[in-house]
Each structure stands twice: as C-alpha cells, then as structure tokens.
Protein backbone atom coordinates (compact mmCIF):
# COMPACT_ATOMS: atom_id res chain seq x y z
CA UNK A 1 -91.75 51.37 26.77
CA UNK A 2 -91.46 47.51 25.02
CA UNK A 3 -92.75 44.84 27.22
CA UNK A 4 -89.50 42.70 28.48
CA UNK A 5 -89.82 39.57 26.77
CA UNK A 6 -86.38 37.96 28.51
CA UNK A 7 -86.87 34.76 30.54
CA UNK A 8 -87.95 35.21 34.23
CA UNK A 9 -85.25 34.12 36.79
CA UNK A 10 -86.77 30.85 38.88
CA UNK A 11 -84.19 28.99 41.43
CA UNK A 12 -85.20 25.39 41.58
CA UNK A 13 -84.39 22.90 44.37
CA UNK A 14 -82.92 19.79 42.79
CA UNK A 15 -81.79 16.39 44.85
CA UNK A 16 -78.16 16.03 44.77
CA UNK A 17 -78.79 12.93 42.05
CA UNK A 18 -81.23 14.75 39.72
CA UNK A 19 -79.07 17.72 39.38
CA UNK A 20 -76.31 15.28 38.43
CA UNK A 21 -78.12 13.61 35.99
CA UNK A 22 -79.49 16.57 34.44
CA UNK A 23 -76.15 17.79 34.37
CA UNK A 24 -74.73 14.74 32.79
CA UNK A 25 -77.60 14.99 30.12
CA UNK A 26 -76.52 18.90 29.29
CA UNK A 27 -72.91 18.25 29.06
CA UNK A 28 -73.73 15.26 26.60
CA UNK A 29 -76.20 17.61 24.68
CA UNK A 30 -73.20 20.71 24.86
CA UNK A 31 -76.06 23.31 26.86
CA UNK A 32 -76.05 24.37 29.83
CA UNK A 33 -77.93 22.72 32.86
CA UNK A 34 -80.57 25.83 32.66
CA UNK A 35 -81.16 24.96 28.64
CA UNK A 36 -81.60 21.47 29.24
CA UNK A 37 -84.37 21.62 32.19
CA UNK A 38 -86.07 24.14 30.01
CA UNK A 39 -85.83 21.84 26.90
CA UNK A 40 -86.88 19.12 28.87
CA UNK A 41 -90.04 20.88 30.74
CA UNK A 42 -90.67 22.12 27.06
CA UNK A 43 -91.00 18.90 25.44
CA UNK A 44 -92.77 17.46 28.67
CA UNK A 45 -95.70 20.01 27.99
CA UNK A 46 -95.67 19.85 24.41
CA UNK A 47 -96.24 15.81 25.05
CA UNK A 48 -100.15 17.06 26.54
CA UNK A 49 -99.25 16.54 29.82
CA UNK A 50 -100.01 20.27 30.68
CA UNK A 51 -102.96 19.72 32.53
CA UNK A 52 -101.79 16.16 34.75
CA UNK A 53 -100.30 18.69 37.31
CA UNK A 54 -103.69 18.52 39.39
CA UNK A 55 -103.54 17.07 42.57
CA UNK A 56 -100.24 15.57 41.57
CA UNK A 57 -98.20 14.24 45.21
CA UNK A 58 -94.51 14.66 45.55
CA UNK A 59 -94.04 10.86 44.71
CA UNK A 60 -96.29 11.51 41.59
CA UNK A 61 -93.90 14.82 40.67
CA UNK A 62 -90.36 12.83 41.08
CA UNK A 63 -92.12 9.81 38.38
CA UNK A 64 -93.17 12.45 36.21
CA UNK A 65 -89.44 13.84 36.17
CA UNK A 66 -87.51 10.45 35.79
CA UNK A 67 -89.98 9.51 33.03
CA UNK A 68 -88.77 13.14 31.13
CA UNK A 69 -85.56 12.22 31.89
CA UNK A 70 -85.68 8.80 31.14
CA UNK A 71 -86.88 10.03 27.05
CA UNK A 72 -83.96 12.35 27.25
CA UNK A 73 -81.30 9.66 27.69
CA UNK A 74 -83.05 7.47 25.29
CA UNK A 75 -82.99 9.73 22.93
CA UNK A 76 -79.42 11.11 23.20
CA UNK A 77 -78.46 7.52 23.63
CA UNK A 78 -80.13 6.88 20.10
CA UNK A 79 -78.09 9.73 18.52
CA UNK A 80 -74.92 8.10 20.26
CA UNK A 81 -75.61 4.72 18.95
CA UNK A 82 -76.53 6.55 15.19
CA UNK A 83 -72.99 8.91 15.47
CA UNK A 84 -71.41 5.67 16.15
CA UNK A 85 -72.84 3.26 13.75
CA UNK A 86 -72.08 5.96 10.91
CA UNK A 87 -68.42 6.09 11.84
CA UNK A 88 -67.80 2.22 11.92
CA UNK A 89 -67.94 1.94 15.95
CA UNK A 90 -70.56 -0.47 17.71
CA UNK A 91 -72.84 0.70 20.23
C-alpha cells in the first residue's frame, strides 16, 4: 500500500478576534480560512523562524502571530493599492 500523503486534520483554538481577522484576510485573498493559516504558517517558517519556537511564552506566541498577520495585510493591502492604481482609482 502508498503512504497517504493528504494533510493531517489539526483543530486549532483561535480568539474570537484572530479568527476574524484571519477570516477577513482569506475572504480578501478568495481561500478558505484553513488555506490561509497554512499559507501564512508556511511563509512564517520559510522566513527562518523555524527554530524561535524554544521556550517561546504565550505572550511571545500571540506577537509572533500578529507580526505574520500584520505582513499578510501589508501585503494584500499592496496588491489592493497596485489593482487600484492600474484601474485609475486612488488608494
């Protein structure tokens, strides 16, 4: 038999606010709120920040997350502003 290479199920506990961010973020993007915490996780780790998880506290884990998603608005908000500016609008 093949090895099954399909994505593991994980639930995740998410504050009220983060969830609706994220969600905001994923509906702006067009993926769904499971895409865009695995995009975002991806590009966190692919930024070398693999091994910072040592002896990380809670309030070092929920600064780690805003900055992710603070680079995830900037950047959609940097396509926005480019869509716009291309089509005559002001951003």
């Amino acid at each position: 038999m093949t090895e099954d290479t399909r994505p593991q199920p994980y639930s995740l506990r998410l504050e009220p606010e983060t969830r609706a961010r994220i969600e905001a973020l994923a509906k702006a993007n067009g993926r769904s709120l499971n895409t865009q915490i695995a995009l975002m996780l991806d590009e966190w780790l692919a930024g070398g920040h693999a091994d910072e998880g040592k002896g990380l506290t809670v309030e070092d884990v929920r600064r780690i997350a805003a900055e992710v998603f603070q680079n995830s608005a900037i950047a959609i908000n940097s396509d926005r502003c480019h869509f716009l500016r291309t089509r005559q609008a002001v951003c």
